[in-house]
PDB file of N, CA and C in Angstrom:
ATOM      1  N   UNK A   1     -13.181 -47.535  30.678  1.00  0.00           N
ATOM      2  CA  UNK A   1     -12.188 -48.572  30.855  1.00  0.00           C
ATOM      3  C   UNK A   1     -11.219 -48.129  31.964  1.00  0.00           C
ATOM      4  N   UNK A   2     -10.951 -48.763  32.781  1.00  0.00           N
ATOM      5  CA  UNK A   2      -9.555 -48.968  33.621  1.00  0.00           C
ATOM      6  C   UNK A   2      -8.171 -49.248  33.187  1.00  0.00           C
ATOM      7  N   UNK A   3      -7.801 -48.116  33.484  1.00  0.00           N
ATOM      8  CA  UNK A   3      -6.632 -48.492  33.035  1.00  0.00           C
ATOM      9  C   UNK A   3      -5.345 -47.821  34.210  1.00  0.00           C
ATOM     10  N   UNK A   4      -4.346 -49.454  34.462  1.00  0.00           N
ATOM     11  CA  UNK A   4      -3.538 -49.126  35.729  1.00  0.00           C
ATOM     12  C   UNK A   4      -2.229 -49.022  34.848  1.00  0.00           C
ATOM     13  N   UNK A   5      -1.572 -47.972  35.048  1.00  0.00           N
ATOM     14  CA  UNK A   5      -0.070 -47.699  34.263  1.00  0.00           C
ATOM     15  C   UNK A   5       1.028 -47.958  35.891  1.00  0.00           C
ATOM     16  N   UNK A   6       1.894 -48.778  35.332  1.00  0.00           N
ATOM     17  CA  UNK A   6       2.976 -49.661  36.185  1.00  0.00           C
ATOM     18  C   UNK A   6       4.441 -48.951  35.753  1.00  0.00           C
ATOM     19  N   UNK A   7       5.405 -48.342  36.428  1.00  0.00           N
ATOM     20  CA  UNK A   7       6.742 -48.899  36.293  1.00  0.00           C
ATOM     21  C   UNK A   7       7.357 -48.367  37.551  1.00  0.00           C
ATOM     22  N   UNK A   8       8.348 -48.682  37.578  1.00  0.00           N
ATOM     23  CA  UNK A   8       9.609 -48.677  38.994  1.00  0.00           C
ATOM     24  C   UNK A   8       8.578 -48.121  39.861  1.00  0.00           C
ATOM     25  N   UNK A   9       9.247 -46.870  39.921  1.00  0.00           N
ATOM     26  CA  UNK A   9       8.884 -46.056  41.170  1.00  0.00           C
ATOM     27  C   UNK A   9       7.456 -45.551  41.181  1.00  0.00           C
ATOM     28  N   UNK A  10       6.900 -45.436  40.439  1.00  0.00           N
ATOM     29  CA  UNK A  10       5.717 -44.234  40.165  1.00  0.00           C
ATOM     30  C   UNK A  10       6.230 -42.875  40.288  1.00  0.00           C
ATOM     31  N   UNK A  11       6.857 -42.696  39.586  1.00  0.00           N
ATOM     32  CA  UNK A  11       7.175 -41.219  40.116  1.00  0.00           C
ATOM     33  C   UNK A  11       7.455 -40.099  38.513  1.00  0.00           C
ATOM     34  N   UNK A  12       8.084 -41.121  37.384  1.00  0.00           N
ATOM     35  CA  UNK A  12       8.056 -40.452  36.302  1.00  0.00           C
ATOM     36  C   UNK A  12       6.812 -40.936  35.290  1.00  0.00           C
ATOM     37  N   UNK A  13       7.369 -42.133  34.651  1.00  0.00           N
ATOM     38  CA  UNK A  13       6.659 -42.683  33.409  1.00  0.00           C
ATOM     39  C   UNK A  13       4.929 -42.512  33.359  1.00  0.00           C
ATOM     40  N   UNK A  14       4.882 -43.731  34.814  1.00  0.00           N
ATOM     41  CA  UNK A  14       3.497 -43.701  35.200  1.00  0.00           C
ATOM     42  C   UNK A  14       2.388 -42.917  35.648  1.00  0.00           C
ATOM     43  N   UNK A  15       3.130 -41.940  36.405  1.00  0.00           N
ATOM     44  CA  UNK A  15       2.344 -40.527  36.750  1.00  0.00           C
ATOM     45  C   UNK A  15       2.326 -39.771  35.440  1.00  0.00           C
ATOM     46  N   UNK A  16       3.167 -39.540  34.634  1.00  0.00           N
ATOM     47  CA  UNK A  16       2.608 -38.892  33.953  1.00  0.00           C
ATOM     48  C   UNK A  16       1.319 -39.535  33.057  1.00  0.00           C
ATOM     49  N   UNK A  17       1.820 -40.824  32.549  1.00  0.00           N
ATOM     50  CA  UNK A  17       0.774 -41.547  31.798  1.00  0.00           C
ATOM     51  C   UNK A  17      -1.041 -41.506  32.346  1.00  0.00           C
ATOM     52  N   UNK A  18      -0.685 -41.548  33.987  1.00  0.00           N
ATOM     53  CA  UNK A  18      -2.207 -41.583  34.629  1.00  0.00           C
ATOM     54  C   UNK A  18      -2.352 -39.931  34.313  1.00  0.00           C
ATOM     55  N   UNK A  19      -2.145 -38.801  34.408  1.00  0.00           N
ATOM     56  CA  UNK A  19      -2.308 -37.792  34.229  1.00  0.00           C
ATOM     57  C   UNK A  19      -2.586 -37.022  32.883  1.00  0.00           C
ATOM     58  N   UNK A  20      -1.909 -38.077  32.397  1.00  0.00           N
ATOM     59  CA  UNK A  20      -2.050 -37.685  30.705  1.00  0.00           C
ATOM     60  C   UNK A  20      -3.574 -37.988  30.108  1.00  0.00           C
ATOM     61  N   UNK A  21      -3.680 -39.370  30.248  1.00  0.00           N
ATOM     62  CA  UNK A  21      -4.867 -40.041  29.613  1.00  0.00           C
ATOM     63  C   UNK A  21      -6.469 -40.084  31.004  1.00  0.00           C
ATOM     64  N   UNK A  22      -6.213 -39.224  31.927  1.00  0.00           N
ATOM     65  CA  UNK A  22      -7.070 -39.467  32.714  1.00  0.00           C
ATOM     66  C   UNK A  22      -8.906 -38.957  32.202  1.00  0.00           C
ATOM     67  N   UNK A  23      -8.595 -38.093  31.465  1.00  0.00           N
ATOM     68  CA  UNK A  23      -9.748 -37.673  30.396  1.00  0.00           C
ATOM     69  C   UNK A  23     -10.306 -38.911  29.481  1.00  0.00           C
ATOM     70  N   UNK A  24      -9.179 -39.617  29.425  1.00  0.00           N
ATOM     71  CA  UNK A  24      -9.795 -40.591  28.013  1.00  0.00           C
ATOM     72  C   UNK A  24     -10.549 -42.148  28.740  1.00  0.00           C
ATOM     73  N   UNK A  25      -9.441 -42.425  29.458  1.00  0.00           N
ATOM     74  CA  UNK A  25     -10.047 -43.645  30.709  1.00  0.00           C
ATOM     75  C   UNK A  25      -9.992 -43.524  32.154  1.00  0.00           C
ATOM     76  N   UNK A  26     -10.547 -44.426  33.177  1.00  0.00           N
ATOM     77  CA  UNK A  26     -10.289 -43.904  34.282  1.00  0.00           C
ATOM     78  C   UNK A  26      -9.275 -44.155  34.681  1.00  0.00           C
ATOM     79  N   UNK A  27      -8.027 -43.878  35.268  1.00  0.00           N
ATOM     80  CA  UNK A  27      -6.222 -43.829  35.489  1.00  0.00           C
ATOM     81  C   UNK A  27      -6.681 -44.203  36.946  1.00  0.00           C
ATOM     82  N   UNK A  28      -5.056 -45.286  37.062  1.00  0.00           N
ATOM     83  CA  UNK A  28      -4.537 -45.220  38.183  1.00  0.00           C
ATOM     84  C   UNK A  28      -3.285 -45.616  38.020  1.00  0.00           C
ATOM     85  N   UNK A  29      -2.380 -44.789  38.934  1.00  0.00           N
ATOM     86  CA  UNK A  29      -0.501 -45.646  38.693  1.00  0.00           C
ATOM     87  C   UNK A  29      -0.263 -46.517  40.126  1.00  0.00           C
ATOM     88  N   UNK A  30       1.016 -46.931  39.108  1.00  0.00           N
ATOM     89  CA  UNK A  30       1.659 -47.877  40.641  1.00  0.00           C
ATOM     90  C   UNK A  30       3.027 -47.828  40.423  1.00  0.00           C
ATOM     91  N   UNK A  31       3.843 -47.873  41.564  1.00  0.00           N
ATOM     92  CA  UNK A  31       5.136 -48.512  40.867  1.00  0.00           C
ATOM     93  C   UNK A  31       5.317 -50.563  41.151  1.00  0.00           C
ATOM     94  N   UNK A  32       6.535 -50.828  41.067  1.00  0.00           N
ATOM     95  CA  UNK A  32       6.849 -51.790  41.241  1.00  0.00           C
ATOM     96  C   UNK A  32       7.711 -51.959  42.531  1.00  0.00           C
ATOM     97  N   UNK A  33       8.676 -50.865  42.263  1.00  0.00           N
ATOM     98  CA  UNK A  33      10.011 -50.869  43.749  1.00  0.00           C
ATOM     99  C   UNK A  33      10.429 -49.930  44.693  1.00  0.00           C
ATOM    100  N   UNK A  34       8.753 -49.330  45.143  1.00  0.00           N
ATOM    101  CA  UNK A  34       8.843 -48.052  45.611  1.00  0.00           C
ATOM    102  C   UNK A  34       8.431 -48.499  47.544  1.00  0.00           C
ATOM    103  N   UNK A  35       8.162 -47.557  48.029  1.00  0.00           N
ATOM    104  CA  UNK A  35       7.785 -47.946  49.303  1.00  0.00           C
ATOM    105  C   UNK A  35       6.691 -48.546  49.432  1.00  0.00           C
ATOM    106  N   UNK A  36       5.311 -48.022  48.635  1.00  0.00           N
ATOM    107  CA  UNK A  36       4.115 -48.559  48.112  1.00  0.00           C
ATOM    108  C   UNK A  36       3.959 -49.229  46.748  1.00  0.00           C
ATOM    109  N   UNK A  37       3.965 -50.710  46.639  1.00  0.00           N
ATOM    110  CA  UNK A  37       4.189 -51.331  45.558  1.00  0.00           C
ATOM    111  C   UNK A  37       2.790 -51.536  45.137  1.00  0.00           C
ATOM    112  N   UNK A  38       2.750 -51.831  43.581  1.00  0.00           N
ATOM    113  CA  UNK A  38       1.219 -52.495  43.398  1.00  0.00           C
ATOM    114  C   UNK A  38       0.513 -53.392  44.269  1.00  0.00           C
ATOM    115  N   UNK A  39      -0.270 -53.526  44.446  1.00  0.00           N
ATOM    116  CA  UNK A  39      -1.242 -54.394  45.165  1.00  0.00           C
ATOM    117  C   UNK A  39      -1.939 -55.442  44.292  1.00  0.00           C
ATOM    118  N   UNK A  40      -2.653 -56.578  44.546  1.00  0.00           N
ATOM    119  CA  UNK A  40      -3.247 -57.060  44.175  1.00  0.00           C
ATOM    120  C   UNK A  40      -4.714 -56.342  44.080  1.00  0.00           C
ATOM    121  N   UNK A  41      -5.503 -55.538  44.514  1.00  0.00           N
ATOM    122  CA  UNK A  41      -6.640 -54.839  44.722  1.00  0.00           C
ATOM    123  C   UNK A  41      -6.698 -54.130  43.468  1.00  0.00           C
ATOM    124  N   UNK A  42      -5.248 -53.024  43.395  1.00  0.00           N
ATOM    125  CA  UNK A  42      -5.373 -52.589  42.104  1.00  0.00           C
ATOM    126  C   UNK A  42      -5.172 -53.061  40.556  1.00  0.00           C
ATOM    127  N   UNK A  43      -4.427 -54.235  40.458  1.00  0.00           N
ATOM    128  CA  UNK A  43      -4.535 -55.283  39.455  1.00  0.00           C
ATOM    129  C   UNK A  43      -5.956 -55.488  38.896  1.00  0.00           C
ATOM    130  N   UNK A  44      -6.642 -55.821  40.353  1.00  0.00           N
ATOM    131  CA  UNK A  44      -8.195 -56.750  39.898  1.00  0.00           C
ATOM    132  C   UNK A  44      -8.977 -55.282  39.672  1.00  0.00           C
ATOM    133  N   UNK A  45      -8.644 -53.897  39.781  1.00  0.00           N
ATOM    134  CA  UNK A  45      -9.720 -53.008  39.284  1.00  0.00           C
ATOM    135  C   UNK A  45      -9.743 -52.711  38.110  1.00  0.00           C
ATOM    136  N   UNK A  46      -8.281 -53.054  37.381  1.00  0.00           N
ATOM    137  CA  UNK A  46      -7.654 -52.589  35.978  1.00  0.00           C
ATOM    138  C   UNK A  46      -8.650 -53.264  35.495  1.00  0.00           C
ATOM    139  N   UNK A  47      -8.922 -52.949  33.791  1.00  0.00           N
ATOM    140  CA  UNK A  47      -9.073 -53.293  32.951  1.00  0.00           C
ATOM    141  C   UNK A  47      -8.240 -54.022  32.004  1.00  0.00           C
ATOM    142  N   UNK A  48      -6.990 -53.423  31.647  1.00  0.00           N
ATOM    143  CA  UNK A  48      -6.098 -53.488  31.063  1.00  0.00           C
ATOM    144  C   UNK A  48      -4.664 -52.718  31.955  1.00  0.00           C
ATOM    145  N   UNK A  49      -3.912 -53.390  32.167  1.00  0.00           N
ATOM    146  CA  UNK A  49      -2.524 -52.857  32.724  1.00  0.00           C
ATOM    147  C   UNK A  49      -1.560 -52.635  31.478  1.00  0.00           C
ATOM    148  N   UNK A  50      -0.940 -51.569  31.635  1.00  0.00           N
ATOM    149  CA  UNK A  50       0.138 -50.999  30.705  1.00  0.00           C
ATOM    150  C   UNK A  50       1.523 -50.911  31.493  1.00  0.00           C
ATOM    151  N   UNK A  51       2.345 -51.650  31.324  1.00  0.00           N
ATOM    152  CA  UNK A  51       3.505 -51.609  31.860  1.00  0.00           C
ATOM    153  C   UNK A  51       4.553 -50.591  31.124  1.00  0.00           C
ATOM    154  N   UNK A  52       5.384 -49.770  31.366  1.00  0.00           N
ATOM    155  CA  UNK A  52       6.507 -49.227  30.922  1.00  0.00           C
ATOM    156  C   UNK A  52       7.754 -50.372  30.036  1.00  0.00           C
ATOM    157  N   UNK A  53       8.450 -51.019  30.428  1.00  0.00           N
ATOM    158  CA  UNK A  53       9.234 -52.110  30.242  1.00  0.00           C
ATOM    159  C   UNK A  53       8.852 -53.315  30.220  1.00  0.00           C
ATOM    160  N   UNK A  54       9.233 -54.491  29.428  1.00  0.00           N
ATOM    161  CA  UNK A  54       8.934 -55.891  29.592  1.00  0.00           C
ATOM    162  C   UNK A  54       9.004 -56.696  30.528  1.00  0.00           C
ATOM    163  N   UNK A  55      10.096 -55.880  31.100  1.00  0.00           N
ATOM    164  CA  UNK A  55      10.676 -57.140  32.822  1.00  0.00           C
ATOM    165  C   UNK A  55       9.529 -56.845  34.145  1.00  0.00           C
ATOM    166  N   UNK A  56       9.155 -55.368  33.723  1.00  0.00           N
ATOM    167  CA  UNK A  56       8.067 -55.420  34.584  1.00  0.00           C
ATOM    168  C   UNK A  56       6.476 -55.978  34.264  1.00  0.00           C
ATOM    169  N   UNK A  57       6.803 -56.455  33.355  1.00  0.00           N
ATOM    170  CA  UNK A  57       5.805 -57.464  32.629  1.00  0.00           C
ATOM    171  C   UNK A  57       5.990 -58.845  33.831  1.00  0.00           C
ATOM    172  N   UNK A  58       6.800 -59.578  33.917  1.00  0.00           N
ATOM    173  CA  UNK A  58       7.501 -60.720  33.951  1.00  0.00           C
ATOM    174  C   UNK A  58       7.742 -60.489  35.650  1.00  0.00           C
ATOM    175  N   UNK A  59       7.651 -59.174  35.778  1.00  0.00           N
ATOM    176  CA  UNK A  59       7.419 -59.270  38.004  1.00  0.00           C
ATOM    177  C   UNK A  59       6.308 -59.067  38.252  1.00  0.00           C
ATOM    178  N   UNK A  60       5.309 -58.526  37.853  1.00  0.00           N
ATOM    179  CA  UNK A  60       4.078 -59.270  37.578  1.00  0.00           C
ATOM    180  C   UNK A  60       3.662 -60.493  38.327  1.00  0.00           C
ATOM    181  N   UNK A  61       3.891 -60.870  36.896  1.00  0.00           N
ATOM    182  CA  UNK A  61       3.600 -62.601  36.770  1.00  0.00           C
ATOM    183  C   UNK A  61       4.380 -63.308  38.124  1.00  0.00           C
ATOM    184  N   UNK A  62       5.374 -62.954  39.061  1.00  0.00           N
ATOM    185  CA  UNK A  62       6.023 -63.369  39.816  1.00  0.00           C
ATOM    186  C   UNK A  62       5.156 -63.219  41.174  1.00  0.00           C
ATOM    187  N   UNK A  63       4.803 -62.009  40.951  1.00  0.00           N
ATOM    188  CA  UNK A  63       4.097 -61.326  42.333  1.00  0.00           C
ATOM    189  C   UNK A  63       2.605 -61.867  42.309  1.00  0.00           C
ATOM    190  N   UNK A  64       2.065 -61.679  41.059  1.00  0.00           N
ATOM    191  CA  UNK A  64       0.814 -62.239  41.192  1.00  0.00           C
ATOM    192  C   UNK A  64       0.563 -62.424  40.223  1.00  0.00           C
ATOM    193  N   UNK A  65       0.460 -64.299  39.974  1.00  0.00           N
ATOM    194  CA  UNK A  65       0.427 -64.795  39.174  1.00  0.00           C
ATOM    195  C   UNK A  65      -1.173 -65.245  38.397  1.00  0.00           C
ATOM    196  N   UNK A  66      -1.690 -65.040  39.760  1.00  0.00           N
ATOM    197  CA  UNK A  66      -3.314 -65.486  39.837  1.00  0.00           C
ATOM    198  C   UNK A  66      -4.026 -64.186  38.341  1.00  0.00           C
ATOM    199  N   UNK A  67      -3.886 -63.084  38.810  1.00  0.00           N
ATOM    200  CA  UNK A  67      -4.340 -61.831  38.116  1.00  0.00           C
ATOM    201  C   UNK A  67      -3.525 -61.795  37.512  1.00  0.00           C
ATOM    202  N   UNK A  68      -2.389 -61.911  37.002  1.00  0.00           N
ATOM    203  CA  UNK A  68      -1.672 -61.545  35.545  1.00  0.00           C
ATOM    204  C   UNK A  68      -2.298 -62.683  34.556  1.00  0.00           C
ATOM    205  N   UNK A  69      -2.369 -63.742  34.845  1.00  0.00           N
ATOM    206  CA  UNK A  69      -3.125 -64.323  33.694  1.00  0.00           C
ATOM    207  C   UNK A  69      -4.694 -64.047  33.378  1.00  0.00           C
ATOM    208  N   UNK A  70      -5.160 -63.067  34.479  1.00  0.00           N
ATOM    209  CA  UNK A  70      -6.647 -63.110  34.078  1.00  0.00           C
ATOM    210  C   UNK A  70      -6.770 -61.474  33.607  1.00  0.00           C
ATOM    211  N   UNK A  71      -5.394 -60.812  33.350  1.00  0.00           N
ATOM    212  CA  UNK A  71      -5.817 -59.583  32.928  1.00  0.00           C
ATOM    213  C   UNK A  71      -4.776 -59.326  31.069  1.00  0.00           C
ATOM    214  N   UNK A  72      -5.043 -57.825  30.936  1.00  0.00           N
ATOM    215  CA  UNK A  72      -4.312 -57.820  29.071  1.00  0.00           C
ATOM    216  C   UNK A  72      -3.482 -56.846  30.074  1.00  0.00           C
ATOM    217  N   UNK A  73      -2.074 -57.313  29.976  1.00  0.00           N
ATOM    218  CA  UNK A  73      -1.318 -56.472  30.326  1.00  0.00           C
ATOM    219  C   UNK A  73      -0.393 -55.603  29.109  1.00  0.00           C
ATOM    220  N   UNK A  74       0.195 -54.913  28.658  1.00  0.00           N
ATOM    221  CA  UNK A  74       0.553 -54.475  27.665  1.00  0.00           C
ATOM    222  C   UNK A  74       1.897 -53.432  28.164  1.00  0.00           C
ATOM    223  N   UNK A  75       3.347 -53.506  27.459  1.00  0.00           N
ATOM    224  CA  UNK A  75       3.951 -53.064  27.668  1.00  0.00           C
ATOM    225  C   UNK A  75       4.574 -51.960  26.242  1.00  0.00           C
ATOM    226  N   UNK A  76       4.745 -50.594  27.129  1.00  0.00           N
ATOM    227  CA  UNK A  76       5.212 -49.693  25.890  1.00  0.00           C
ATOM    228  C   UNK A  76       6.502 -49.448  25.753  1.00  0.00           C
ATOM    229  N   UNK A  77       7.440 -50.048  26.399  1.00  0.00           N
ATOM    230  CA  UNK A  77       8.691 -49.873  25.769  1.00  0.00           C
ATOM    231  C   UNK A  77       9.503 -48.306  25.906  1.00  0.00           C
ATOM    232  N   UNK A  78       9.267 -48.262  27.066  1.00  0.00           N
ATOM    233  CA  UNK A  78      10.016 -47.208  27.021  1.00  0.00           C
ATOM    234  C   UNK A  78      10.962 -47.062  28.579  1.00  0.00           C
ATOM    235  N   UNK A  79      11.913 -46.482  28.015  1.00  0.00           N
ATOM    236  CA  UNK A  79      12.992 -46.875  29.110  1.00  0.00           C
ATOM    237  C   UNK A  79      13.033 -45.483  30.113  1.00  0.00           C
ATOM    238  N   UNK A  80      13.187 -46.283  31.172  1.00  0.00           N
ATOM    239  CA  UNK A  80      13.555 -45.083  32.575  1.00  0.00           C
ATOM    240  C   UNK A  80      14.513 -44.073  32.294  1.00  0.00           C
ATOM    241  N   UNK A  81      14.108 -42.899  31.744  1.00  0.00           N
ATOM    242  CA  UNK A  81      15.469 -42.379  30.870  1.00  0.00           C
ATOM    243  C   UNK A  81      14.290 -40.534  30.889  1.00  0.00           C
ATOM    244  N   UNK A  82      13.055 -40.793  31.602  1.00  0.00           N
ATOM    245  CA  UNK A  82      12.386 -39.457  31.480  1.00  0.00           C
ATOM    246  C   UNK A  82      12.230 -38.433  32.849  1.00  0.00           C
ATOM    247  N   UNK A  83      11.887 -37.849  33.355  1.00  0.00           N
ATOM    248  CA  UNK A  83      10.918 -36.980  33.793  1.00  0.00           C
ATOM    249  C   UNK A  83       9.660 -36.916  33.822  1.00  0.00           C
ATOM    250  N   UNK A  84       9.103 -36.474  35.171  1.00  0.00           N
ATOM    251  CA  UNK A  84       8.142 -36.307  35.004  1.00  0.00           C
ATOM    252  C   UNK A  84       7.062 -35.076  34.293  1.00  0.00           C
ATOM    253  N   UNK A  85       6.187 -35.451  33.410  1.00  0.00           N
ATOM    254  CA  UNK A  85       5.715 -34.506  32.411  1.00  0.00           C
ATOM    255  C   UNK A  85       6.678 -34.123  31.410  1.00  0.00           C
ATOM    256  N   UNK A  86       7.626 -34.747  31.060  1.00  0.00           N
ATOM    257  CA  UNK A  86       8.900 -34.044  30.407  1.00  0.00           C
ATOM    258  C   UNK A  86       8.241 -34.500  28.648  1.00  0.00           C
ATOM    259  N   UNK A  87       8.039 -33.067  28.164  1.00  0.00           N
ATOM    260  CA  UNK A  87       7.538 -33.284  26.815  1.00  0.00           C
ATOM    261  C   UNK A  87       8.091 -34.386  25.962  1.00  0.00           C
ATOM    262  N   UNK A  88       9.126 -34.827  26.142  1.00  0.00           N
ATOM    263  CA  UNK A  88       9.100 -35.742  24.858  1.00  0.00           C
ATOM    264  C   UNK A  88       8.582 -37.095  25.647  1.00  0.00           C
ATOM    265  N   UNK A  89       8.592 -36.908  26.883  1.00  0.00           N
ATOM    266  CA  UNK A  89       7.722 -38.379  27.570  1.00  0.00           C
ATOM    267  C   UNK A  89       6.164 -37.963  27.053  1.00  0.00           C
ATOM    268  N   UNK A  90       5.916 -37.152  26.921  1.00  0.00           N
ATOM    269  CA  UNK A  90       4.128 -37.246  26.803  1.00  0.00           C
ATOM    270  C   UNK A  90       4.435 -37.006  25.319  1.00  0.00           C
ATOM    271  N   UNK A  91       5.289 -36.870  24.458  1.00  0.00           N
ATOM    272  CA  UNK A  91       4.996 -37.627  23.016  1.00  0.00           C
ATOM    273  C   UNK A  91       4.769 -38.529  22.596  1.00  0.00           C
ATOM    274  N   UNK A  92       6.263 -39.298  23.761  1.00  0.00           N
ATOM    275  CA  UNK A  92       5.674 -41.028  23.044  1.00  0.00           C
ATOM    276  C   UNK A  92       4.806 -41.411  23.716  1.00  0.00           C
ATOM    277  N   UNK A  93       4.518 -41.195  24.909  1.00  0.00           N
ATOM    278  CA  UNK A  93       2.988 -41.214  25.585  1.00  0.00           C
ATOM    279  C   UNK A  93       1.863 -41.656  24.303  1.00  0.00           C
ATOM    280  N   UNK A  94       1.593 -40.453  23.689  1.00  0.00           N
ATOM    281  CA  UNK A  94       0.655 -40.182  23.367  1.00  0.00           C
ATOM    282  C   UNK A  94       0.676 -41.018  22.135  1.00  0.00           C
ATOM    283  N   UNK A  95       1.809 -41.323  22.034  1.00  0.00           N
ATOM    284  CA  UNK A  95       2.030 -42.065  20.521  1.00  0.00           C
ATOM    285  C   UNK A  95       1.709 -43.233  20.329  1.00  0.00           C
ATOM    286  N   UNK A  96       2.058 -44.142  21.455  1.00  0.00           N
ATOM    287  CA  UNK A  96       2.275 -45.546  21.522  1.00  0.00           C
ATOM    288  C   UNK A  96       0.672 -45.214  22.117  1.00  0.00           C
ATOM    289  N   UNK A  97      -0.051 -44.756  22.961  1.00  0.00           N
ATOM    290  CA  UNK A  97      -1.507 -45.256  23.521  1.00  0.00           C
ATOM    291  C   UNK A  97      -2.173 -44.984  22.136  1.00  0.00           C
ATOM    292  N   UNK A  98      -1.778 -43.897  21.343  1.00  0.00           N
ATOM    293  CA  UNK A  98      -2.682 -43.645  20.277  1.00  0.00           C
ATOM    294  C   UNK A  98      -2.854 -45.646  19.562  1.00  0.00           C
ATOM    295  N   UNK A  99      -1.487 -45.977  18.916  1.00  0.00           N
ATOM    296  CA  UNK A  99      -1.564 -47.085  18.410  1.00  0.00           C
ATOM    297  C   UNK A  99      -1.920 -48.454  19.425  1.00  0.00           C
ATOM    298  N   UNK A 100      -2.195 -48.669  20.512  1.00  0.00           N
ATOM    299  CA  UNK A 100      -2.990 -49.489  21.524  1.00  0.00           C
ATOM    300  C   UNK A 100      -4.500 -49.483  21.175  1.00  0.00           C
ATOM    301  N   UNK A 101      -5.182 -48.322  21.541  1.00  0.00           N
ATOM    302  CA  UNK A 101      -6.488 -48.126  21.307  1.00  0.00           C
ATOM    303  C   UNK A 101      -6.728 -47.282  20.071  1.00  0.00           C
TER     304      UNK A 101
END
């Protein structure tokens, strides 16, 4: 399965998430408001998109509306508040993907 992990920058949440689970599915990150934003290319390779926050659920749907309705996007709720690799980020990491799949 594909799986594209989304938030702000790419630089905390999402990198770690693609790094974390890259054993379990095939990973790729993106941010949203970085110099290199998601693409439409990488949308349509996902399987399933996992967003960090809800609002980046909802810019999405703004940016590309075509592929957000044709994909399962899923958001874990967790707020810009980590580090990258910072152990208690790869707890709930591991916590919230455990209860997804």
């Amino acid at each position: 399965m594909n799986v594209l992990f989304i938030c702000n920058q790419n630089m905390h949440r999402s990198k770690t998430a693609e790094e974390l689970f890259k054993t379990k599915f095939e990973t790729k990150s993106a941010g949203l408001f970085n110099e290199n934003p998601v693409t439409k290319s990488q949308l349509e390779w996902a399987d399933t998109v996992i967003v960090m926050e809800n609002f980046q659920r909802t810019e999405i749907s703004k940016r590309f509306p075509r592929q957000y309705m044709q994909k399962r996007i899923l958001s874990l709720d967790i707020s810009d508040m980590y580090n990258y690799k910072q152990p208690e980020l790869i707890n709930i990491l591991q916590s919230k993907i455990s209860e997804l799949f």
